[in-house]
Protein backbone atom coordinates (compact mmCIF):
# COMPACT_ATOMS: atom_id res chain seq x y z
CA UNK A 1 -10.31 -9.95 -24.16
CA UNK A 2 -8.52 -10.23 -21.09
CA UNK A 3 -5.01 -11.72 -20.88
CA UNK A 4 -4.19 -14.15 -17.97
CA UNK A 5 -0.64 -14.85 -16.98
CA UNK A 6 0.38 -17.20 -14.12
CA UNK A 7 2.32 -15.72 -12.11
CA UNK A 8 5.37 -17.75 -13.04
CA UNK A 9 5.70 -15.54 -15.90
CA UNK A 10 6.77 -13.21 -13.80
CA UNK A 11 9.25 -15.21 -11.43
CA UNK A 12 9.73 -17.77 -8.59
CA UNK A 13 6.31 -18.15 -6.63
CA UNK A 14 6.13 -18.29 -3.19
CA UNK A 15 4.05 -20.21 -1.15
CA UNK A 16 0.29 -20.86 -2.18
CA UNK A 17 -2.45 -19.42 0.29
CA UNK A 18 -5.34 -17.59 0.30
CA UNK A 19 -6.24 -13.94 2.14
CA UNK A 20 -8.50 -14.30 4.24
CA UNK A 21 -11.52 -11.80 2.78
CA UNK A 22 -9.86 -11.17 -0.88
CA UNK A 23 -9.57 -14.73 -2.99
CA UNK A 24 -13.44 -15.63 -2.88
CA UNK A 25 -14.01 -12.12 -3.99
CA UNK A 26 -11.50 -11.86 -6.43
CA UNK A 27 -12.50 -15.51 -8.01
CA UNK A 28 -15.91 -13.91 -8.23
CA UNK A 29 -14.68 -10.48 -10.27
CA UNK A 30 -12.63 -12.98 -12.35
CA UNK A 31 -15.20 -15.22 -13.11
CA UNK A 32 -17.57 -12.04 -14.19
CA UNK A 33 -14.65 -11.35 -16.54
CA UNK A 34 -15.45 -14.72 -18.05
CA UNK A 35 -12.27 -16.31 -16.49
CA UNK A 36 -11.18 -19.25 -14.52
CA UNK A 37 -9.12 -18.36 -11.77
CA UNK A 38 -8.60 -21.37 -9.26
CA UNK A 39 -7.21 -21.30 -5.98
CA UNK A 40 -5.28 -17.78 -6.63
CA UNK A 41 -5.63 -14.19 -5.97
CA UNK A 42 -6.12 -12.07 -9.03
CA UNK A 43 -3.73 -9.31 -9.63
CA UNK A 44 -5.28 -7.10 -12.60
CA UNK A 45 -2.97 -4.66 -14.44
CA UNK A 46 -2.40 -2.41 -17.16
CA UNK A 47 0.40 -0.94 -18.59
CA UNK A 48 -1.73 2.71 -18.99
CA UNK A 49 -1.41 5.20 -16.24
CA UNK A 50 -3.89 7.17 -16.56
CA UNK A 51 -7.35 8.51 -14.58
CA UNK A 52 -9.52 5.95 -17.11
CA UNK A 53 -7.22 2.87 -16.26
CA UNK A 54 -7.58 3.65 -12.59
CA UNK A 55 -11.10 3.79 -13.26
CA UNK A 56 -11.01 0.46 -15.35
CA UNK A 57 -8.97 -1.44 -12.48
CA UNK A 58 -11.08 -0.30 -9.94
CA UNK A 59 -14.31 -1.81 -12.01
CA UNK A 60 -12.05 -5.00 -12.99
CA UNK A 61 -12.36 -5.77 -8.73
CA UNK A 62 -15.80 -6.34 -8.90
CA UNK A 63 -16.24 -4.63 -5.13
CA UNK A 64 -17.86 -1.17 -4.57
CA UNK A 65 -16.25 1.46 -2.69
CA UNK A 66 -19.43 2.37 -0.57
CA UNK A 67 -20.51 4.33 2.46
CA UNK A 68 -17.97 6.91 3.88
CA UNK A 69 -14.70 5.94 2.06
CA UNK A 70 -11.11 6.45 3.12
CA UNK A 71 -8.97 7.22 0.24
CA UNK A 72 -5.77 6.72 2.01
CA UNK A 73 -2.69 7.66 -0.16
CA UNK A 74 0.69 8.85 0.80
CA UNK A 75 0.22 13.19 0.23
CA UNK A 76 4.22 13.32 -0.12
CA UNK A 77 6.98 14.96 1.68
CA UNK A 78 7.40 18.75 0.49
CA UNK A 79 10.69 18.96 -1.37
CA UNK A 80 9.77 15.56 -3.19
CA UNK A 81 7.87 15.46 -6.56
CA UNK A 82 6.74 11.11 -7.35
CA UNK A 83 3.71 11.10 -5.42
CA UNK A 84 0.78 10.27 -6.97
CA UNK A 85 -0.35 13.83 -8.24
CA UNK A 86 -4.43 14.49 -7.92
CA UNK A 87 -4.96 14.39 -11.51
CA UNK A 88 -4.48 11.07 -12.06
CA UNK A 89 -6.51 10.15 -9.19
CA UNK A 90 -9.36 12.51 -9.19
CA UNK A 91 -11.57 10.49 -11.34
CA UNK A 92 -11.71 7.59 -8.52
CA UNK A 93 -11.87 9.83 -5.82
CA UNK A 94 -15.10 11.80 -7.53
CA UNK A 95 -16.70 8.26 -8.36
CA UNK A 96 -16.31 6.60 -4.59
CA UNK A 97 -17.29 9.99 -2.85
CA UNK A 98 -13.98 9.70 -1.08
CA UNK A 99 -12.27 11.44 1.08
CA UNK A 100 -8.21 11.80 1.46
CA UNK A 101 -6.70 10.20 4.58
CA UNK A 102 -3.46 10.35 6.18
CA UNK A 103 -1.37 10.29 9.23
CA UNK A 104 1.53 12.36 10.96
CA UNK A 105 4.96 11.79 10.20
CA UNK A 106 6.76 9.91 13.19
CA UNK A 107 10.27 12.18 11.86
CA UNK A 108 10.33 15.83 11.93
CA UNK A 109 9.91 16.56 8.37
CA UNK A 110 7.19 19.11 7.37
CA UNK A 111 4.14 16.75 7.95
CA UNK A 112 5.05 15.82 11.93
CA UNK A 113 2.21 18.16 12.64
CA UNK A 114 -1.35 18.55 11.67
CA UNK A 115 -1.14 21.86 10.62
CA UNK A 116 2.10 21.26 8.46
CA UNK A 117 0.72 18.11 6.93
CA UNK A 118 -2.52 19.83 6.01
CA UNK A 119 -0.25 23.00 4.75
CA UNK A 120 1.73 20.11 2.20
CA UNK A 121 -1.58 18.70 1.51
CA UNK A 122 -3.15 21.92 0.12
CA UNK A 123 0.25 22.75 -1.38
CA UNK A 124 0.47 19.31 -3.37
CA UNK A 125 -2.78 19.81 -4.71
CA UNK A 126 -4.87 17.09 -2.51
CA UNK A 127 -7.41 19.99 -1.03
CA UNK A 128 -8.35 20.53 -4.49
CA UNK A 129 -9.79 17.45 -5.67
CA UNK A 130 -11.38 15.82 -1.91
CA UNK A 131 -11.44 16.95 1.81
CA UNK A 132 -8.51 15.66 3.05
CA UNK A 133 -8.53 14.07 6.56
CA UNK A 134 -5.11 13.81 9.31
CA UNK A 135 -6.87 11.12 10.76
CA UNK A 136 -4.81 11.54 13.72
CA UNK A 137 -5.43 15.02 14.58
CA UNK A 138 -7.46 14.34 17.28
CA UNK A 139 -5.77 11.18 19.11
CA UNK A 140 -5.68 7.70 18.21
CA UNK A 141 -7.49 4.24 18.61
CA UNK A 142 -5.77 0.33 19.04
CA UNK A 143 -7.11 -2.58 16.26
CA UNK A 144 -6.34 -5.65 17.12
CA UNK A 145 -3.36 -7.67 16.15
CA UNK A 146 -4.38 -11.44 15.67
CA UNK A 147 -1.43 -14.01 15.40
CA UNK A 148 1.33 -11.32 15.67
CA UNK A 149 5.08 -12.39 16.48
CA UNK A 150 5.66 -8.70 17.30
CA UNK A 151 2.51 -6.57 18.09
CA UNK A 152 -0.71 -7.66 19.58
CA UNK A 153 -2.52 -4.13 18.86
CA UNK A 154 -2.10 -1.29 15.84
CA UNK A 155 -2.31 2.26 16.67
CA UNK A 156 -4.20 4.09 14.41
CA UNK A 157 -5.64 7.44 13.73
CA UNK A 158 -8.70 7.95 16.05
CA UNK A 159 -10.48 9.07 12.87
CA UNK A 160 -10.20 5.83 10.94
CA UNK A 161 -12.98 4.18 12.24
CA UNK A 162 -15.07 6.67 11.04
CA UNK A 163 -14.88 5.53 7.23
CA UNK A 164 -16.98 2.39 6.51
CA UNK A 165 -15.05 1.72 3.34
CA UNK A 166 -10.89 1.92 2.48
CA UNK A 167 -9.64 2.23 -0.53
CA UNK A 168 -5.44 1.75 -0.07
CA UNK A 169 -4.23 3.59 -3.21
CA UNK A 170 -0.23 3.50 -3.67
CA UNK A 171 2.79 4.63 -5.40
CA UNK A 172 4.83 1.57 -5.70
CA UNK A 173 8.12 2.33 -5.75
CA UNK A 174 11.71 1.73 -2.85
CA UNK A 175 11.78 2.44 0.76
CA UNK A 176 14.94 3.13 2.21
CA UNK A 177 13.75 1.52 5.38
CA UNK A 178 11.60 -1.12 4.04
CA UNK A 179 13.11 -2.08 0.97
CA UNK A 180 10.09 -0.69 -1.02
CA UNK A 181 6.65 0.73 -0.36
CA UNK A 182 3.34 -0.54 -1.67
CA UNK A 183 -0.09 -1.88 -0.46
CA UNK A 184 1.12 -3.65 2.62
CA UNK A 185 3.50 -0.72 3.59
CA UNK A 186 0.63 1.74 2.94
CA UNK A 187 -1.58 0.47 5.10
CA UNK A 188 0.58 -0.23 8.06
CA UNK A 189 2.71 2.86 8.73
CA UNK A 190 0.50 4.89 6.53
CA UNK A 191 -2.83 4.62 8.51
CA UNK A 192 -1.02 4.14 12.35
CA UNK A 193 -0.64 7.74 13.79
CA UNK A 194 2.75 9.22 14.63
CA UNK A 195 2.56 6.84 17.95
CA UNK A 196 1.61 3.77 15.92
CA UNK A 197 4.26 4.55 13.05
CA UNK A 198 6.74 4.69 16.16
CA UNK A 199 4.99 1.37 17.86
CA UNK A 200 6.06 -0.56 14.10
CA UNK A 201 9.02 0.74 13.85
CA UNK A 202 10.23 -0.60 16.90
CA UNK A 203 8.84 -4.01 16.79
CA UNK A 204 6.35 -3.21 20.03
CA UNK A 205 8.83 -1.54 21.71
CA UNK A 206 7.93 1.98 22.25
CA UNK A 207 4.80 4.43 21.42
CA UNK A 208 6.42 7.58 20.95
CA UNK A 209 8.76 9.48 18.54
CA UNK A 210 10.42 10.66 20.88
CA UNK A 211 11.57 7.20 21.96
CA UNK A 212 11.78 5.88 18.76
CA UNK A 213 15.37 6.43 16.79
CA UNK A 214 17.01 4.82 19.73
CA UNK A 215 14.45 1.85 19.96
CA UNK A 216 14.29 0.85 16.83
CA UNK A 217 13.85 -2.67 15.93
CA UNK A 218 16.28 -5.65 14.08
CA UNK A 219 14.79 -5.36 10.49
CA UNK A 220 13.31 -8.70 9.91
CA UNK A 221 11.35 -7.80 13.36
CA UNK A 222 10.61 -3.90 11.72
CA UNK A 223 9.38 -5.70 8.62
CA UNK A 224 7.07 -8.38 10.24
CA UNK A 225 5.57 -5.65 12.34
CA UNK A 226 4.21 -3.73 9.08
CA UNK A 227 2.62 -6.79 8.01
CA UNK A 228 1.43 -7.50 11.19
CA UNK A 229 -0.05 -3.81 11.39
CA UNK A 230 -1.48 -4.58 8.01
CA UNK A 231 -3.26 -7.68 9.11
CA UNK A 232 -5.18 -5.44 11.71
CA UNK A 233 -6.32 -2.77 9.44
CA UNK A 234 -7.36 -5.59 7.12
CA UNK A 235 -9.01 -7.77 9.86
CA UNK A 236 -11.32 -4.35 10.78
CA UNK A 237 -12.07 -4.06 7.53
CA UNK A 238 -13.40 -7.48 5.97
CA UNK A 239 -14.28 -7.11 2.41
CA UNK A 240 -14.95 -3.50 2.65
CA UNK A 241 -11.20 -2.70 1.81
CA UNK A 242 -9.29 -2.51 -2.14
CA UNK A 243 -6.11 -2.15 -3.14
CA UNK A 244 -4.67 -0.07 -6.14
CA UNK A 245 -0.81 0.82 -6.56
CA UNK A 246 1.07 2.86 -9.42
CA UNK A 247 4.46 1.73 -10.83
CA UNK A 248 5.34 4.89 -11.53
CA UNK A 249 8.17 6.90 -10.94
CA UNK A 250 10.14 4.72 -9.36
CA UNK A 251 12.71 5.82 -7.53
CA UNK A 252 14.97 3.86 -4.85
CA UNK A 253 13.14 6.56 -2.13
CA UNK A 254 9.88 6.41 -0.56
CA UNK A 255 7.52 9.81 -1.07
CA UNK A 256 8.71 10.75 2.42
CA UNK A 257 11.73 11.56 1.41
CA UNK A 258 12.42 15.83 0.65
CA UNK A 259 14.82 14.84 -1.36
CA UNK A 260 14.64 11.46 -3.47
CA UNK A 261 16.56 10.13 -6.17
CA UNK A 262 15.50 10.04 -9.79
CA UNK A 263 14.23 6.96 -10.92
CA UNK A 264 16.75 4.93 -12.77
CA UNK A 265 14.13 2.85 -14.84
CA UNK A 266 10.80 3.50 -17.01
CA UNK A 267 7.18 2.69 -15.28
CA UNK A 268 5.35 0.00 -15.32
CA UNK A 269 1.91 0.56 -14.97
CA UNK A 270 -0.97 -0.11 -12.31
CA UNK A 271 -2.24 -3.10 -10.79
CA UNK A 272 -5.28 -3.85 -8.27
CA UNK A 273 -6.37 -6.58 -6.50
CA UNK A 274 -8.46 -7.57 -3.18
CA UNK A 275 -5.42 -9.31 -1.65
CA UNK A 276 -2.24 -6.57 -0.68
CA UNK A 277 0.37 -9.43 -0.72
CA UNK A 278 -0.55 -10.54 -4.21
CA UNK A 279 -0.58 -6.97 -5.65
CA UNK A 280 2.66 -6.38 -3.89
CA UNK A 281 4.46 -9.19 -4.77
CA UNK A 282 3.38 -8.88 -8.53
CA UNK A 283 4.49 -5.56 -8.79
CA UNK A 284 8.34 -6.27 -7.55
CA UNK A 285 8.05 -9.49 -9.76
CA UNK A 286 6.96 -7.11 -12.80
CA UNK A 287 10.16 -5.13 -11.20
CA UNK A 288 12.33 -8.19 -11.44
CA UNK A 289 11.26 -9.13 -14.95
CA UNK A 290 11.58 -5.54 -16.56
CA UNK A 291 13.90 -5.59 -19.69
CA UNK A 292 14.95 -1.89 -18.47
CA UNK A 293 18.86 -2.38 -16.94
CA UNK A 294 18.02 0.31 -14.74
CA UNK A 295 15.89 -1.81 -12.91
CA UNK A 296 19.29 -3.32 -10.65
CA UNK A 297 18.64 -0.31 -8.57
CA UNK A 298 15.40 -0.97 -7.26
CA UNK A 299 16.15 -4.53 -6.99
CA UNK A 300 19.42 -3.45 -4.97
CA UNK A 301 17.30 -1.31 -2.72
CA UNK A 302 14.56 -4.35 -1.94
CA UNK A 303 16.56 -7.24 -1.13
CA UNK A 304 19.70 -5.13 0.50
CA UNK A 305 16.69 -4.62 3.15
CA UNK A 306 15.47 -8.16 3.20
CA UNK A 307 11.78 -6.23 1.87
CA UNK A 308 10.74 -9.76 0.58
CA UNK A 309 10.14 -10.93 3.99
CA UNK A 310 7.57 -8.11 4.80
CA UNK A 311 5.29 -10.29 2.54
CA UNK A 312 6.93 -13.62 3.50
CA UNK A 313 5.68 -13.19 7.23
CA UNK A 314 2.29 -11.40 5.60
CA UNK A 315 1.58 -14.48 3.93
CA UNK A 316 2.47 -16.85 7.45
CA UNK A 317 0.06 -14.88 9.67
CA UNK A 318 -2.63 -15.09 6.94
CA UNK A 319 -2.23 -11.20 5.31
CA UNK A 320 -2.37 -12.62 2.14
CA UNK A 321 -1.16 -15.19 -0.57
CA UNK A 322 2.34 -14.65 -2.46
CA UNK A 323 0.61 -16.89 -5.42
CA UNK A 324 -1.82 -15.12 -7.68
CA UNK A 325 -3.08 -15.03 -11.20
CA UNK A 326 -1.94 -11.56 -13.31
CA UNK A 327 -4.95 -10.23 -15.60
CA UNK A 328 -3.71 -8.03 -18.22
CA UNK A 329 -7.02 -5.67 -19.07
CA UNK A 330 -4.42 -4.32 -22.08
């Protein structure tokens, strides 16, 4: 029987909202679970990392991945080693049909090119399980930003359009710029092209890398860009979006790092909801209200960049809702 926690278990609750596709849905998976949900988002979870709880989480949303589907995870840096690895998440990407997506790098690591990132793609293991697709390979396309402070238009790959379904699957874990990385992060900077990555990054300011490390913005105006970014990718998508992310691994560095530190505290487990802002939020509470002591570092990392306010502004410009019910499928 499933579990249901409010999310005060897990800490201070921000302030209640709804997104604008994901709590009608999610009250409808809920309620097939035989639960009562209210007004909140449901965050499902399980403590099991594994292919079958992936699978389970995935059922628990009560929305099929259909049509041409966008798996769109983060393929990892070269040098690093806490990205998701293609084990774990072949089973879901065999049962939607779906196919890998990513963008170039705006920094000149070793996936600033197409032919580099499909090179670390192959190399990680990616190729093996799905075609993988640098969506940006061929130019770019401009969503629409509605109610942004920052950005009236995300850049994304010209290819994203394409897919008629997204499924934004994520390794949880810090972000040196962002405080940490999750769903919102994922699909902001991870599904704008090398321009668009550049175009959040400085608040609206320029379109280029080449521009970019001497624009970039004030980071409370960097941070309400992703979720503004976020918002547009959501807002193409409807209800024909989901959102999975792994506690796993959990180092202070994001998977774009060569080079990131070990993680300093034990995983958690995964969690999936229709809203990104709920799923985010309940895996840094879940952070917060870890018994592991090692846990100080990750917290460090978040709030020394302010990355609560990423899902502060998310919530103002109608992203998502920071209140949600947690469903324990354990």
């Amino acid at each position: 029987m499933h579990k249901i926690l409010g999310a005060a278990f897990l800490g201070a609750v921000a302030l209640a909202g709804c997104a604008k596709n994901g709590s009608a849905a999610a009250a409808a998976s809920a309620d097939e679970a035989g639960e009562q949900v209210a007004d909140s988002a449901v965050v499902y979870m399980t403590k099991e990392i594994s292919p079958e709880a992936i699978m389970k989480l995935y059922k628990a949303l009560g929305r099929k991945a259909t049509g041409k589907v966008a798996i769109k995870i983060s393929t990892g840096e070269p040098g690093g080693h806490n990205f998701l690895q293609p084990a774990l998440i072949k089973d879901l990407v065999d049962a939607t049909k779906g196919t890998i997506v990513e963008c170039n790098t705006a920094y000149q690591g070793k996936r600033f090119t197409t032919e580099d990132h499909r090179k670390a793609a192959e190399e990680h293991g990616f190729t093996a399980i799905a075609p993988v697709d640098i969506m940006d390979a061929d130019g770019e396309v401009r969503l629409p930003v509605e109610g942004g402070k920052h950005l009236t238009y995300d850049i994304v790959g010209s290819h994203y359009p394409d897919y008629d379904f997204t499924v934004i699957l994520s390794h949880f874990k810090g972000h040196a710029m962002g405080g940490f990385g999750g769903a919102v992060k994922n699909m902001s900077i991870g599904i704008a092209s090398a321009n668009g990555k550049s175009h959040i990054h400085s608040a609206g300011k320029v379109n280029t890398p080449d521009s970019l490390w001497t624009n970039l913005a004030e980071q409370d105006d960097f941070l309400e860009s992703m979720a503004e970014a976020a918002k547009a990718v959501a807002d193409h998508c409807g209800d024909k979006i989901l959102y999975i992310s792994v506690a796993n691994n959990l180092s202070v560095d994001c998977d774009c790092d060569s080079s990131p530190e070990d993680p300093k505290m034990g995983d958690l487990g995964i969690l999936a909801s229709l809203d990104p802002v709920a799923l985010d939020k309940a895996c840094t509470d879940l952070v917060r209200a870890s018994e592991d002591h090692g846990k100080i570092h990750l917290i460090e990392r978040i709030d020394s960049r302010h990355g609560m306010h990423t899902l502060e502004h998310a919530e103002q410009i109608g992203l998502g809702s920071q209140t949600y019910k947690l469903v324990n499928l354990d």
